[in-house]
PDB file of N, CA and C in Angstrom:
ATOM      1  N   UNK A   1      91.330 116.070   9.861  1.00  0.00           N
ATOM      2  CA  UNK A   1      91.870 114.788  10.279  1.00  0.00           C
ATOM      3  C   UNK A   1      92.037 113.916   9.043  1.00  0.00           C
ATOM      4  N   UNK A   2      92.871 113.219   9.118  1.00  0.00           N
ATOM      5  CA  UNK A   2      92.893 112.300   7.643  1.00  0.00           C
ATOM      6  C   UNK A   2      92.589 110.800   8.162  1.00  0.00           C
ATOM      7  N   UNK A   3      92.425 110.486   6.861  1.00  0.00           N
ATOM      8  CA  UNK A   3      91.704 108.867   7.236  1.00  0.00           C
ATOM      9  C   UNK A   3      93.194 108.008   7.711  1.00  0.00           C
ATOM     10  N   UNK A   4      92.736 107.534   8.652  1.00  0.00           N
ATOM     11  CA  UNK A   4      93.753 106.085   9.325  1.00  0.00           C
ATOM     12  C   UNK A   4      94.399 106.914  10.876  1.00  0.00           C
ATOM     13  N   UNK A   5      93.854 107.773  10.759  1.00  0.00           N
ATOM     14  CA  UNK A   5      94.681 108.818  11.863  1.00  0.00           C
ATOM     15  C   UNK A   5      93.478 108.555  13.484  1.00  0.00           C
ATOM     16  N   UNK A   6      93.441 107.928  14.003  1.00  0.00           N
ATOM     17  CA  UNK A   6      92.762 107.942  15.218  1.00  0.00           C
ATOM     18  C   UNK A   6      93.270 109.076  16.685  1.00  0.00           C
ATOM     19  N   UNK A   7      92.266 110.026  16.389  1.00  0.00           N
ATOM     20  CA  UNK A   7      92.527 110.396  18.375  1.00  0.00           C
ATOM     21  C   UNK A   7      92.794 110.172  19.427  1.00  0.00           C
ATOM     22  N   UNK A   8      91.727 109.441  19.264  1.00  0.00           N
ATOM     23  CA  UNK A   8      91.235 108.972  21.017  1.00  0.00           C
ATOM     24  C   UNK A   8      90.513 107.336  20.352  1.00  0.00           C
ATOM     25  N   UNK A   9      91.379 106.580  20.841  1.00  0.00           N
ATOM     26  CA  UNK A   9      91.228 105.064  20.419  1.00  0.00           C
ATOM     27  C   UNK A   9      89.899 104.347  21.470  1.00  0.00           C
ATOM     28  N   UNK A  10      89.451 105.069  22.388  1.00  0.00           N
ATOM     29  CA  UNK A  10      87.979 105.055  22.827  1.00  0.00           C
ATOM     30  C   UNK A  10      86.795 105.439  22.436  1.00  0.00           C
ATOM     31  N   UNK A  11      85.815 104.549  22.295  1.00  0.00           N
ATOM     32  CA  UNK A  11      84.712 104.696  21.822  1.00  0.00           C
ATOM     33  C   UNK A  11      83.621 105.330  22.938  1.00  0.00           C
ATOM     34  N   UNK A  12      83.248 106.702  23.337  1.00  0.00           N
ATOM     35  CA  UNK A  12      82.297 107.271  24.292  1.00  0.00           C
ATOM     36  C   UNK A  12      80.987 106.137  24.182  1.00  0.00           C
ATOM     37  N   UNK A  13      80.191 106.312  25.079  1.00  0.00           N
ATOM     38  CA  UNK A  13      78.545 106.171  25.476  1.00  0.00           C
ATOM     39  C   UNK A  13      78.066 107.054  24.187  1.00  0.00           C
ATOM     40  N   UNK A  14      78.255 108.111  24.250  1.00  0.00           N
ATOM     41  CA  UNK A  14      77.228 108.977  23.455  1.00  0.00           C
ATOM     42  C   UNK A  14      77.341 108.145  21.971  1.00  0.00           C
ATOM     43  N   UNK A  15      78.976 108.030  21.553  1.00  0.00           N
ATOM     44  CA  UNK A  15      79.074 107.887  20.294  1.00  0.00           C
ATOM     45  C   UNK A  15      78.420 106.178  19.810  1.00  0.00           C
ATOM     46  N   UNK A  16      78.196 105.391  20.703  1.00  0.00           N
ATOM     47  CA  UNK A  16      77.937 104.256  20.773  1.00  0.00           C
ATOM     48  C   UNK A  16      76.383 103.962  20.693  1.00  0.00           C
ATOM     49  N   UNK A  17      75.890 105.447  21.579  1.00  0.00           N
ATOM     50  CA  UNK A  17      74.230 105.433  20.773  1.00  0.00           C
ATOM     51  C   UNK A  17      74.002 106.196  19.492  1.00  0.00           C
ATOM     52  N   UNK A  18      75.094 106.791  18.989  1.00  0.00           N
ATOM     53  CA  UNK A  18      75.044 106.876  17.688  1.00  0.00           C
ATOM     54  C   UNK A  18      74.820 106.619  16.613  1.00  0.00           C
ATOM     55  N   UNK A  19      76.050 105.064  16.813  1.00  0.00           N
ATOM     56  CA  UNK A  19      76.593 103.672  16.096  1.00  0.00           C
ATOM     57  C   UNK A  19      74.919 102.987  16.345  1.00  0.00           C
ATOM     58  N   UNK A  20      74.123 103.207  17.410  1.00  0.00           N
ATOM     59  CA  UNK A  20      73.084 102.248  17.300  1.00  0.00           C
ATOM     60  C   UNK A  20      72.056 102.811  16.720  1.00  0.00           C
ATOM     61  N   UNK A  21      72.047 104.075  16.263  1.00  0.00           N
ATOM     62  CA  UNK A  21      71.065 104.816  15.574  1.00  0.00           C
ATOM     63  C   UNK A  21      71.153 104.835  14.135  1.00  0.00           C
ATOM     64  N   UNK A  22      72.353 104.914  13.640  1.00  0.00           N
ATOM     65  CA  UNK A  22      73.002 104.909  12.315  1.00  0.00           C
ATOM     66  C   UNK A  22      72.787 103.196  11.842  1.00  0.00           C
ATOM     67  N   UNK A  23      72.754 102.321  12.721  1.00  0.00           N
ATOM     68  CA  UNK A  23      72.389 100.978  12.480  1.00  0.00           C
ATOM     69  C   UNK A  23      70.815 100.941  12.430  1.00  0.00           C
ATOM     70  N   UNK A  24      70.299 101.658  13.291  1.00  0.00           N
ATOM     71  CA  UNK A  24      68.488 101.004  12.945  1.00  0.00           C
ATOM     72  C   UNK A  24      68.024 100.268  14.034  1.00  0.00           C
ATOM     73  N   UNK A  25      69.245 100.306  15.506  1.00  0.00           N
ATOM     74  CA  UNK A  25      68.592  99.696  16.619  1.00  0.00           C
ATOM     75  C   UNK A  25      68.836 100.619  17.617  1.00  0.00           C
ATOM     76  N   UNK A  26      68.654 101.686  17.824  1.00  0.00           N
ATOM     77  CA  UNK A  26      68.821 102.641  18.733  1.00  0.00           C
ATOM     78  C   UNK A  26      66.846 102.834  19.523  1.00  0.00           C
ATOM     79  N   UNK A  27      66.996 103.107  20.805  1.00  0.00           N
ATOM     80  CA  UNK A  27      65.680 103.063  20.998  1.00  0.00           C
ATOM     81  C   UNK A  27      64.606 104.298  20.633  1.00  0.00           C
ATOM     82  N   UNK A  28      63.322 104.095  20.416  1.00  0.00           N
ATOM     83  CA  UNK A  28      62.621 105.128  20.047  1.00  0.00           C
ATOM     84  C   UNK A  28      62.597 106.234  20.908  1.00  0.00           C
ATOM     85  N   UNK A  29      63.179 106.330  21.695  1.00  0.00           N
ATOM     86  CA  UNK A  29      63.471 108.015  22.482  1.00  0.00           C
ATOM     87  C   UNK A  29      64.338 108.402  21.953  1.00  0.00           C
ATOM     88  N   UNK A  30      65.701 107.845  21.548  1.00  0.00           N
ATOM     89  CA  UNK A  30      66.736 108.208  20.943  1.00  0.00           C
ATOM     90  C   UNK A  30      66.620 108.519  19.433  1.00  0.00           C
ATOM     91  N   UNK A  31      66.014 107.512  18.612  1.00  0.00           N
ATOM     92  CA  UNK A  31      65.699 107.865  17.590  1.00  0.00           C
ATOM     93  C   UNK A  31      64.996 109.180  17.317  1.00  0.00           C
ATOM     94  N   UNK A  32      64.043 109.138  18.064  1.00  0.00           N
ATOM     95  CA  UNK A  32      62.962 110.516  17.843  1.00  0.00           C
ATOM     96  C   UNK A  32      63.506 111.586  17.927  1.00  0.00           C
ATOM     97  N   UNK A  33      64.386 111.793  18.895  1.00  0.00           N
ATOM     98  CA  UNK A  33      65.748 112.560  19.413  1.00  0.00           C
ATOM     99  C   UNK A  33      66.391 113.254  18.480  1.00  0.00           C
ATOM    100  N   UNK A  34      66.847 112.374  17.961  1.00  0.00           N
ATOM    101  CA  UNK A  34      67.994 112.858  16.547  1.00  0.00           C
ATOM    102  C   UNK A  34      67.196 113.214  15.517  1.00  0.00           C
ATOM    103  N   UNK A  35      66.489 112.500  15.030  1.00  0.00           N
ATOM    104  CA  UNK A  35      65.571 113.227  13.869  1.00  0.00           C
ATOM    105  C   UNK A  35      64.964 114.225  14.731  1.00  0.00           C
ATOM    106  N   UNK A  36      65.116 114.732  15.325  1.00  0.00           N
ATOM    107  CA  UNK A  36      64.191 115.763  15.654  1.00  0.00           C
ATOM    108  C   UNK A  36      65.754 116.802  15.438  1.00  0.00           C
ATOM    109  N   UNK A  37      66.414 116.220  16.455  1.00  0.00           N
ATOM    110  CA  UNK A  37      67.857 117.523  16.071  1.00  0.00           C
ATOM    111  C   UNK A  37      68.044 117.713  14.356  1.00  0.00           C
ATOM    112  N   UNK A  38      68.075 116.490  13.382  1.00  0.00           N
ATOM    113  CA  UNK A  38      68.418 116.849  11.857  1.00  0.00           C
ATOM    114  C   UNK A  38      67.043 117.536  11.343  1.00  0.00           C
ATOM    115  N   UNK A  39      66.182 117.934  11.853  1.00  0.00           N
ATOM    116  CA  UNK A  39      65.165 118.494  11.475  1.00  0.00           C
ATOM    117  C   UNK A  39      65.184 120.056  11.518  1.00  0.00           C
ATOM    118  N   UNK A  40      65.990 120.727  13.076  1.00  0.00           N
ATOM    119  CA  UNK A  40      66.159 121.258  13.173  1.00  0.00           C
ATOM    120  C   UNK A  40      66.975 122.760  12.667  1.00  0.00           C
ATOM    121  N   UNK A  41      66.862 123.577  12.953  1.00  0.00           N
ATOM    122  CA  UNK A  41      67.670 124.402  12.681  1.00  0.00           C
ATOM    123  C   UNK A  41      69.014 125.506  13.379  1.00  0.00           C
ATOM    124  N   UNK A  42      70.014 125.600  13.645  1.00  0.00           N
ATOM    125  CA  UNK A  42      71.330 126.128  13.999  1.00  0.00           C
ATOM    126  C   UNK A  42      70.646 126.060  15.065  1.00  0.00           C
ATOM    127  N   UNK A  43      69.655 127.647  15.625  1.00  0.00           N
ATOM    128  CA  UNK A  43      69.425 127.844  17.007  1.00  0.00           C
ATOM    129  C   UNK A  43      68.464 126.683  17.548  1.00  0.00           C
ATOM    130  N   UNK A  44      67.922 126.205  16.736  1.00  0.00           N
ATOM    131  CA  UNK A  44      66.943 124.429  17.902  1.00  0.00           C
ATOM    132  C   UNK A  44      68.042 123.773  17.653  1.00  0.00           C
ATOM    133  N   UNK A  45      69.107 123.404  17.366  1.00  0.00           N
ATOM    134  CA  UNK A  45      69.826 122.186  17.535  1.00  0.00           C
ATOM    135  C   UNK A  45      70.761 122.839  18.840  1.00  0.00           C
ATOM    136  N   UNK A  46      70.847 123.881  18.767  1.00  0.00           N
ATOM    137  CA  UNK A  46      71.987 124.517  19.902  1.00  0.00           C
ATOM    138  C   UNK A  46      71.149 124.026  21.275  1.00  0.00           C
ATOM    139  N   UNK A  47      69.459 124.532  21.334  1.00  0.00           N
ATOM    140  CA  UNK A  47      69.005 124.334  22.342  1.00  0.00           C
ATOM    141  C   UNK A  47      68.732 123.208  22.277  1.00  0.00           C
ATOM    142  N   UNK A  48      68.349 122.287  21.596  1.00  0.00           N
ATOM    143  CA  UNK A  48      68.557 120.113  22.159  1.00  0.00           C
ATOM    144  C   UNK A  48      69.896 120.736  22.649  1.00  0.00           C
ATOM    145  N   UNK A  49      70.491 120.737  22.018  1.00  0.00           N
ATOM    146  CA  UNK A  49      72.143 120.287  22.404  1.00  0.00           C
ATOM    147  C   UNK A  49      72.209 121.278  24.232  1.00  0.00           C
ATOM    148  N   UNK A  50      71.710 121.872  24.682  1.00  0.00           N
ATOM    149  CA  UNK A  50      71.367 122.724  26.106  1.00  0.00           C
ATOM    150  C   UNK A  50      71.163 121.414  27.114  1.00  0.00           C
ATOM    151  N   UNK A  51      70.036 120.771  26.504  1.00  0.00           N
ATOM    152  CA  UNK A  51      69.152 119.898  27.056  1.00  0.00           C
ATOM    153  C   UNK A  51      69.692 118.424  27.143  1.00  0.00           C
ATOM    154  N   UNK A  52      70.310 118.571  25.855  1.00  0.00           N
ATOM    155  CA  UNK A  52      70.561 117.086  26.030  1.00  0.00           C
ATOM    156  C   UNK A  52      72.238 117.377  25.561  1.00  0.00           C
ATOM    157  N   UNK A  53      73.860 117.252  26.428  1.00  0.00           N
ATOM    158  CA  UNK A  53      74.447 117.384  26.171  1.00  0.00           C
ATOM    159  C   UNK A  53      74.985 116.467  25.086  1.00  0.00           C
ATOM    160  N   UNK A  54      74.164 115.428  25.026  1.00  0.00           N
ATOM    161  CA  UNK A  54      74.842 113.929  24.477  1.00  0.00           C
ATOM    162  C   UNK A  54      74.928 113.950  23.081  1.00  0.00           C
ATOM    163  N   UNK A  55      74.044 115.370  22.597  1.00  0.00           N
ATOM    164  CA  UNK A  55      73.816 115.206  21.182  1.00  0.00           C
ATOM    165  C   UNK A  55      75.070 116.043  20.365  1.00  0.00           C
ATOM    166  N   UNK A  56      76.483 116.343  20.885  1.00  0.00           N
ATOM    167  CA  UNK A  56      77.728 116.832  20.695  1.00  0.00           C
ATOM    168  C   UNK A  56      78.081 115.906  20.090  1.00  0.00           C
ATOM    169  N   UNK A  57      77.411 114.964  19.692  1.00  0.00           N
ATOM    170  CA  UNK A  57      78.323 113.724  18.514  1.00  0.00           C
ATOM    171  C   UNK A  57      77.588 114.128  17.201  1.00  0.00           C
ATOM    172  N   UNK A  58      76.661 114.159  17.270  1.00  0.00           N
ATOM    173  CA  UNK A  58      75.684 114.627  16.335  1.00  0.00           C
ATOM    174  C   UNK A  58      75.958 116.031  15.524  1.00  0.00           C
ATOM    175  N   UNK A  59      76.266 116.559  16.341  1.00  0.00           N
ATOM    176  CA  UNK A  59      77.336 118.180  15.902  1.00  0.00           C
ATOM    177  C   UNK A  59      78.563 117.847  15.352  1.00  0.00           C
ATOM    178  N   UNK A  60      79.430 116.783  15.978  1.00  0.00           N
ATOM    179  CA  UNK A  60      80.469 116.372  15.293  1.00  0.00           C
ATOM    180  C   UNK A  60      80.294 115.830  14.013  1.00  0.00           C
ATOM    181  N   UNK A  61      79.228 115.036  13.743  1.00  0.00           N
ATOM    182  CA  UNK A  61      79.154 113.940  12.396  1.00  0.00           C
ATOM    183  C   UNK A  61      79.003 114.683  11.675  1.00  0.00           C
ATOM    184  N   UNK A  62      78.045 116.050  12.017  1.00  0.00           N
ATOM    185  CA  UNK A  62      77.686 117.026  11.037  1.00  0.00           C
ATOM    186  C   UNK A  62      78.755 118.464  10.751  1.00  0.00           C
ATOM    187  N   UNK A  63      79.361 118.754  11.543  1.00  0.00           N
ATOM    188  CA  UNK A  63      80.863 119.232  11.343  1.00  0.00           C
ATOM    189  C   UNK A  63      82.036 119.228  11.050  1.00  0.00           C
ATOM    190  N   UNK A  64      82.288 117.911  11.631  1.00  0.00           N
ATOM    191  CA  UNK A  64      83.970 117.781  11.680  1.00  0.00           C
ATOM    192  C   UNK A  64      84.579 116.637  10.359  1.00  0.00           C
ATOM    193  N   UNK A  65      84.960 116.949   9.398  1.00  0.00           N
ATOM    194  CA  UNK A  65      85.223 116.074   8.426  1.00  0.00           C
ATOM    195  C   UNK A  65      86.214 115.417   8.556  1.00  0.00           C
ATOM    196  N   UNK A  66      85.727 113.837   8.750  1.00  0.00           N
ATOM    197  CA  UNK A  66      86.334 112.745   8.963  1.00  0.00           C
ATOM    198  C   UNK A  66      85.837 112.259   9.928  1.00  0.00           C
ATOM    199  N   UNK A  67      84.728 113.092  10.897  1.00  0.00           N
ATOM    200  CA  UNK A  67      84.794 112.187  12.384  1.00  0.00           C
ATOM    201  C   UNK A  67      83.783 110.767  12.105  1.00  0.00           C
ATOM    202  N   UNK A  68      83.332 110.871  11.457  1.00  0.00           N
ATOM    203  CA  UNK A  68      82.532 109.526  11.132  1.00  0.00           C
ATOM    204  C   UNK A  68      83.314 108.680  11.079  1.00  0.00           C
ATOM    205  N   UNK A  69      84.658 108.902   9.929  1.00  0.00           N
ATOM    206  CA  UNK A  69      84.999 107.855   9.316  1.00  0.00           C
ATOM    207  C   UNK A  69      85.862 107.231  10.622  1.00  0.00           C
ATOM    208  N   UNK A  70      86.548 108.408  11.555  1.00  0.00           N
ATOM    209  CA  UNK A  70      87.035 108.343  13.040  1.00  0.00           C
ATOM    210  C   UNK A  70      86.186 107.479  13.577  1.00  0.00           C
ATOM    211  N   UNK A  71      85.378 107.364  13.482  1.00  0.00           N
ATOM    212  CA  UNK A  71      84.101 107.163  14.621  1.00  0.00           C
ATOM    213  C   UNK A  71      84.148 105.271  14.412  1.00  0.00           C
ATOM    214  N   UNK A  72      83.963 104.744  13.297  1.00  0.00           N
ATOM    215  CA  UNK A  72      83.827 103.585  12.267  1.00  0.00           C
ATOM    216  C   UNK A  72      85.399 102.736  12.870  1.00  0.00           C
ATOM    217  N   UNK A  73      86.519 103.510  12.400  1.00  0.00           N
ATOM    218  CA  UNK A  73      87.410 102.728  12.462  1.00  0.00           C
ATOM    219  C   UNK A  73      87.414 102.322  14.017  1.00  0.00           C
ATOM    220  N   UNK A  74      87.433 103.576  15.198  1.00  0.00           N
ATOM    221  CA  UNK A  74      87.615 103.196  16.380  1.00  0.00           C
ATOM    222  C   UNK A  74      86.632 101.920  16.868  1.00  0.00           C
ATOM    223  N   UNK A  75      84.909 101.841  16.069  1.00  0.00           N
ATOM    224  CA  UNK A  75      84.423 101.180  16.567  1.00  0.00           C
ATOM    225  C   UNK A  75      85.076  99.136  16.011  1.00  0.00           C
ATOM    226  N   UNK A  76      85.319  99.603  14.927  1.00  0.00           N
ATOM    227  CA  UNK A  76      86.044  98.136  14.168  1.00  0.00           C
ATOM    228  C   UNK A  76      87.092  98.132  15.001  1.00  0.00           C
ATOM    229  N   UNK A  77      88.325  98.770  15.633  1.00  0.00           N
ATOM    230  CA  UNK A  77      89.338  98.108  16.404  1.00  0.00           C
ATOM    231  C   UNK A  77      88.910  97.142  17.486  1.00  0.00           C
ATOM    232  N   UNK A  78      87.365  97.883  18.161  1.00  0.00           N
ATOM    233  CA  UNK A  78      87.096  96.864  19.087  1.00  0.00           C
ATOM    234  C   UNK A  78      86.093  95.577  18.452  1.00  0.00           C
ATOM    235  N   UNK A  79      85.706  95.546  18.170  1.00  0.00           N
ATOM    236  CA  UNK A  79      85.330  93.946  17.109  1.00  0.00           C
ATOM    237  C   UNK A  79      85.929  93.143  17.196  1.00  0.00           C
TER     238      UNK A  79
END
């Protein structure tokens, strides 16, 4: 994807507790959550990701190059 290029000009739930985790106000279930998935390894992140479908953003940030920067602009359009 290249930068300025938006998908999907909606911002999900999931990706929005993301945005609040990456900020430093996401709640301590969520927090614990994710550091526990970046802790992880291929097959424990597959199984969070079983358990908790929500953490498919988290796979994205860590896969898909650009989706962050995707992620940022969509959230600044709504601002």
């Amino acid at each position: 994807m290249t930068k300025g290029t938006i998908k999907n000009p909606m911002v999900q739930t999931d990706e929005w507790e993301f945005i609040y985790y990456k900020r430093g106000t996401a709640g301590s279930f969520r927090t614990g959550l994710y550091d526990l998935y970046w802790r992880a390894d291929l097959v424990n992140q597959a199984k969070l990701e079983s358990a908790f479908p929500e953490l498919w953003v988290l796979r994205q940030y860590q896969q898909e190059p650009g989706y962050w920067e995707d992620l940022q602009d969509r959230v600044q359009r709504l601002a």
